[in-house]
Protein backbone atom coordinates (compact mmCIF):
# COMPACT_ATOMS: atom_id res chain seq x y z
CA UNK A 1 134.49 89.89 156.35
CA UNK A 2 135.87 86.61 155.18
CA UNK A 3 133.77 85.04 151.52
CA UNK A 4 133.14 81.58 151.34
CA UNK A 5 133.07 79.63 148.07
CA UNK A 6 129.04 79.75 148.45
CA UNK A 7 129.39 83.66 149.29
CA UNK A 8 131.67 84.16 145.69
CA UNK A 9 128.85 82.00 143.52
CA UNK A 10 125.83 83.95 144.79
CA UNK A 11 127.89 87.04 144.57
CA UNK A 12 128.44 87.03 141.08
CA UNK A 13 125.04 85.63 140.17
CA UNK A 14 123.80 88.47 141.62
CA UNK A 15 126.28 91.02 139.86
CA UNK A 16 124.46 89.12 136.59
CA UNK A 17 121.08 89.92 137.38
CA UNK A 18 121.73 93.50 138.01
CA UNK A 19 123.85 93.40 133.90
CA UNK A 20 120.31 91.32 133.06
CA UNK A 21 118.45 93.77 134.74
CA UNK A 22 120.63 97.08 133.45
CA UNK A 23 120.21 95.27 129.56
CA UNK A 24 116.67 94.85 129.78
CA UNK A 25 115.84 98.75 130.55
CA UNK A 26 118.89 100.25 128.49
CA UNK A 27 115.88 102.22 126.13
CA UNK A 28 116.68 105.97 126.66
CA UNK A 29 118.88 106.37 123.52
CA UNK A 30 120.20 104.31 120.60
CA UNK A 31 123.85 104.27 122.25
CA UNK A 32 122.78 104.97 125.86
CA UNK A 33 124.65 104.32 129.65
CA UNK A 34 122.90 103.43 132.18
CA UNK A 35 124.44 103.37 135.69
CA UNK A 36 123.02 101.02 138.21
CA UNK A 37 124.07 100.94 142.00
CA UNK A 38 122.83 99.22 144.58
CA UNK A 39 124.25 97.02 147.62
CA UNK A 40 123.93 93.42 148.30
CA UNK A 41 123.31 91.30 151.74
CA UNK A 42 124.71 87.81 151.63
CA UNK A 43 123.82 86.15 155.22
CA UNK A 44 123.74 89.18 156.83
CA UNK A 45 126.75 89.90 155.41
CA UNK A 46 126.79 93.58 153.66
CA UNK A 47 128.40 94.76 150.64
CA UNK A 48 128.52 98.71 150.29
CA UNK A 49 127.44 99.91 146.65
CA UNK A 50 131.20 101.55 146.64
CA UNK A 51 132.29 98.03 146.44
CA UNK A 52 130.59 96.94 143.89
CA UNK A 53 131.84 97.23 140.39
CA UNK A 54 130.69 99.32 137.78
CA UNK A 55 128.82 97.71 135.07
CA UNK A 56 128.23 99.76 131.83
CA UNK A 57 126.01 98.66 129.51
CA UNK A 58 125.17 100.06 125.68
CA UNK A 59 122.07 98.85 124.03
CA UNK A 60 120.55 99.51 120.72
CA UNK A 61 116.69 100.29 121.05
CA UNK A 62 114.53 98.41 119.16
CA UNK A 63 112.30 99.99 115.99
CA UNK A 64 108.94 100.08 118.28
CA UNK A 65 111.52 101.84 120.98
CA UNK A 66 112.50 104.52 118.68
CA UNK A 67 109.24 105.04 117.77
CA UNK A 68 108.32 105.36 121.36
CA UNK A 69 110.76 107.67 122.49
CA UNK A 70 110.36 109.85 118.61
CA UNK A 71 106.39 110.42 120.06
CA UNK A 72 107.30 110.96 123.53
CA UNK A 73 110.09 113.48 122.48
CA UNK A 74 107.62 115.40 120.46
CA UNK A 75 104.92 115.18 123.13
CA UNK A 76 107.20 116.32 125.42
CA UNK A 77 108.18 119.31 123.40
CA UNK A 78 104.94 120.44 122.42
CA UNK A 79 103.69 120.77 126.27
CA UNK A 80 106.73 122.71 127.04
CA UNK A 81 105.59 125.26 124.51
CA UNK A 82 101.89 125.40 125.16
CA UNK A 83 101.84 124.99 128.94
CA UNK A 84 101.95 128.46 129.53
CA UNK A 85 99.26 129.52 127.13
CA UNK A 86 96.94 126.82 128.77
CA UNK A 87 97.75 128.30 132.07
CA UNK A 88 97.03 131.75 130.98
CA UNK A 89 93.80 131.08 129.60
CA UNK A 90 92.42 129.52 132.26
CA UNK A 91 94.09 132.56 134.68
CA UNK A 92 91.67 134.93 132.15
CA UNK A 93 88.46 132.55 132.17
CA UNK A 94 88.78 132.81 136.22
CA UNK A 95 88.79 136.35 135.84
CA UNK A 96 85.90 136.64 133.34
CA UNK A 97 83.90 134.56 135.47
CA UNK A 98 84.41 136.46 138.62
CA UNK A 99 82.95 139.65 136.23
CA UNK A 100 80.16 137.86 134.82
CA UNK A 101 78.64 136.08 137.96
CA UNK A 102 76.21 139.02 138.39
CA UNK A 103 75.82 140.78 135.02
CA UNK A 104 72.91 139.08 133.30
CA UNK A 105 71.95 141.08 130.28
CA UNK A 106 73.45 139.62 127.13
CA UNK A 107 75.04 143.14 125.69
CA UNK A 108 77.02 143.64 129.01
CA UNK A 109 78.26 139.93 129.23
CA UNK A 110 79.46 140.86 125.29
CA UNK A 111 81.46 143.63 126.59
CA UNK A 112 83.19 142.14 129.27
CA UNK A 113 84.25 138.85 126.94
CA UNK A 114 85.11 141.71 123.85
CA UNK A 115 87.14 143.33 126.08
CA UNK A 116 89.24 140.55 127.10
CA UNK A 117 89.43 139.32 123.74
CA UNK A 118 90.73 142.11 122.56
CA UNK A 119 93.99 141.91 125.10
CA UNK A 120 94.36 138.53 124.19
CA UNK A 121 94.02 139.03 120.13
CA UNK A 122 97.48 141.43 121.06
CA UNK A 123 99.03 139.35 123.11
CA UNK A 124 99.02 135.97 121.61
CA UNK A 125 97.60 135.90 117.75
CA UNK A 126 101.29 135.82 116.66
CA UNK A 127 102.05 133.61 118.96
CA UNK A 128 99.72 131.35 118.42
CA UNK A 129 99.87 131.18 114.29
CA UNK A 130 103.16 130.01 114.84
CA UNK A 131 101.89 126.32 116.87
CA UNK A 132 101.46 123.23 114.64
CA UNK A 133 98.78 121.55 114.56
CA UNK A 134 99.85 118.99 116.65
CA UNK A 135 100.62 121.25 119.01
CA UNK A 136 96.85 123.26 118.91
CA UNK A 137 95.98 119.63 119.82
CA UNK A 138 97.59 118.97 123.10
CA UNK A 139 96.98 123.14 124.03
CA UNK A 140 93.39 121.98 123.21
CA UNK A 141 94.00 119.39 125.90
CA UNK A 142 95.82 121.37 128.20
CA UNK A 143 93.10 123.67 128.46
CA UNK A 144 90.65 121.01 128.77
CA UNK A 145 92.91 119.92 132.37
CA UNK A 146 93.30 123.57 133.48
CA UNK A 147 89.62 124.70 132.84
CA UNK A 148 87.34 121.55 133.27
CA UNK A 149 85.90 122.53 129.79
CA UNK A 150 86.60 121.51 126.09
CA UNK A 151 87.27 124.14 123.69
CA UNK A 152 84.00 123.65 122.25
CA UNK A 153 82.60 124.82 125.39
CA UNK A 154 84.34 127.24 125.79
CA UNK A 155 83.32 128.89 122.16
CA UNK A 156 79.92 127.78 123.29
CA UNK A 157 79.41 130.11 126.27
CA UNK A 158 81.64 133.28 125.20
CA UNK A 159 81.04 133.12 121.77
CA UNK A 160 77.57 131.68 120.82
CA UNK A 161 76.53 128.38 119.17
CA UNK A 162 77.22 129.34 115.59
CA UNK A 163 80.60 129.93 116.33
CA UNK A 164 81.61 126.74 118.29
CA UNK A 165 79.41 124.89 115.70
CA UNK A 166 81.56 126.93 112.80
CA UNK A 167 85.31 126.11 114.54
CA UNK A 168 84.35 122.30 114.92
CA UNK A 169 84.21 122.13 111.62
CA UNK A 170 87.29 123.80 110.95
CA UNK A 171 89.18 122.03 113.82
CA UNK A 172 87.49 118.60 111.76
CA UNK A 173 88.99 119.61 108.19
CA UNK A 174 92.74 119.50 110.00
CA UNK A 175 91.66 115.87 111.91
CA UNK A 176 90.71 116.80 115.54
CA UNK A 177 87.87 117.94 117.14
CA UNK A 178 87.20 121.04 119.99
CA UNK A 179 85.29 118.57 122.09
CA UNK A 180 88.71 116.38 122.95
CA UNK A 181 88.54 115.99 126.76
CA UNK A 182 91.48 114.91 129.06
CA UNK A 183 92.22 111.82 129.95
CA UNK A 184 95.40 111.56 132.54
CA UNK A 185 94.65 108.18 133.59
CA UNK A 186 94.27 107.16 129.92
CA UNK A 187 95.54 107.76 126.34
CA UNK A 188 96.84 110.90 127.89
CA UNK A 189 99.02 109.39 130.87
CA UNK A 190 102.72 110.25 129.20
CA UNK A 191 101.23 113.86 128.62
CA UNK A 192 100.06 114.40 132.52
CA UNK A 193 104.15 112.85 133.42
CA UNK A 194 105.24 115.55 131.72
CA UNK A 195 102.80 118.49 132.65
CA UNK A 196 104.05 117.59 136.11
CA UNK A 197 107.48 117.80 135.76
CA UNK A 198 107.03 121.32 133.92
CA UNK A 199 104.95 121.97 136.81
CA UNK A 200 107.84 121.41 139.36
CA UNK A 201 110.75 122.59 137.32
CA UNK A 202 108.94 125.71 136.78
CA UNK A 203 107.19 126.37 139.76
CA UNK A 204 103.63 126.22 138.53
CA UNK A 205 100.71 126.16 140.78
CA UNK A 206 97.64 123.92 140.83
């Protein structure tokens, strides 16, 4: 394949888009490489990415970048630990359900929730001490995406009114509220990313 003056000029204004283009979306780190390849048809003419050269590029992020990437790092971080726990309570609401669908007297319904509580108290009260309260926030939203319901009513049905009623106010003292909902379209977008890719790096099922 023989290059023509003409082929040489658009082939390096192309090779200068793609350092434009590799410039423009250096924002993973504050000293970062990003590695573009790609191939190029001039006239018909094909260039194979191995015959391109290799352009690396360092970029400092900007202050509204590092902010960015600061919040979506500790987003990131807090679903990773709190996943699970959303997962498992919805797992035990299924199962509660299941037992409650025909038991209509109040003091049997009590028993079954008690009972359930009680494994749960063992299992996860340390656990759960230990979360931030950012991170009771997105659980609190992760539950909201696994069950359907907010927190609040959640507390509502298995625990009464005055309850629900007495942990919103709590949950209001610390600035958030147990009738958050989900919003993965929304403000929560960057959180449903990541819930996915936990989902497929850990095997999770829908």
């Amino acid at each position: 394949m023989k290059f023509s003056v003409l082929h040489i000029i658009r082939y390096s204004f192309i090779v200068l888009l793609l350092f434009i283009f590799q410039k423009a979306n250096a924002q993973h780190s504050v000293d970062d490489t990003v590695r573009v390849h790609a191939y190029i048809t001039v006239e018909g003419d094909t260039i194979p990415m191995s015959y391109l050269p290799n352009v690396d590029v360092y970029a400092t992020l900007t202050k509204k970048q590092k902010q960015y990437w600061a919040e979506w790092t500790r987003l990131r971080n807090a679903v990773y630990v709190t996943y699970p726990y959303a997962k498992t309570a919805s797992k035990i609401m299924n199962e509660i359900n299941v037992r409650l669908v025909n038991v209509h007297d109040k003091k049997q319904r009590r028993i079954i929730i008690r009972s359930r509580e009680k494994e749960l108290r063992k299992e996860f009260t340390d656990k759960l001490t230990k979360l931030s309260i950012y991170q009771g926030k997105v659980l609190m939203k992760l539950i909201y995406r696994e069950t359907g319901n907010s927190c609040y009513e959640i507390l509502d049905e298995y625990k009464g009114s005055f309850n629900a009623i007495l942990y919103q106010s709590i949950a209001f003292v610390f600035g958030t509220s147990l009738k958050q909902m989900y919003e993965p379209t929304g403000k929560d977008a960057d959180m449903e990313k990541i819930v996915r890719d936990v989902e497929r790096m850990y095997g999770y099922r829908s």
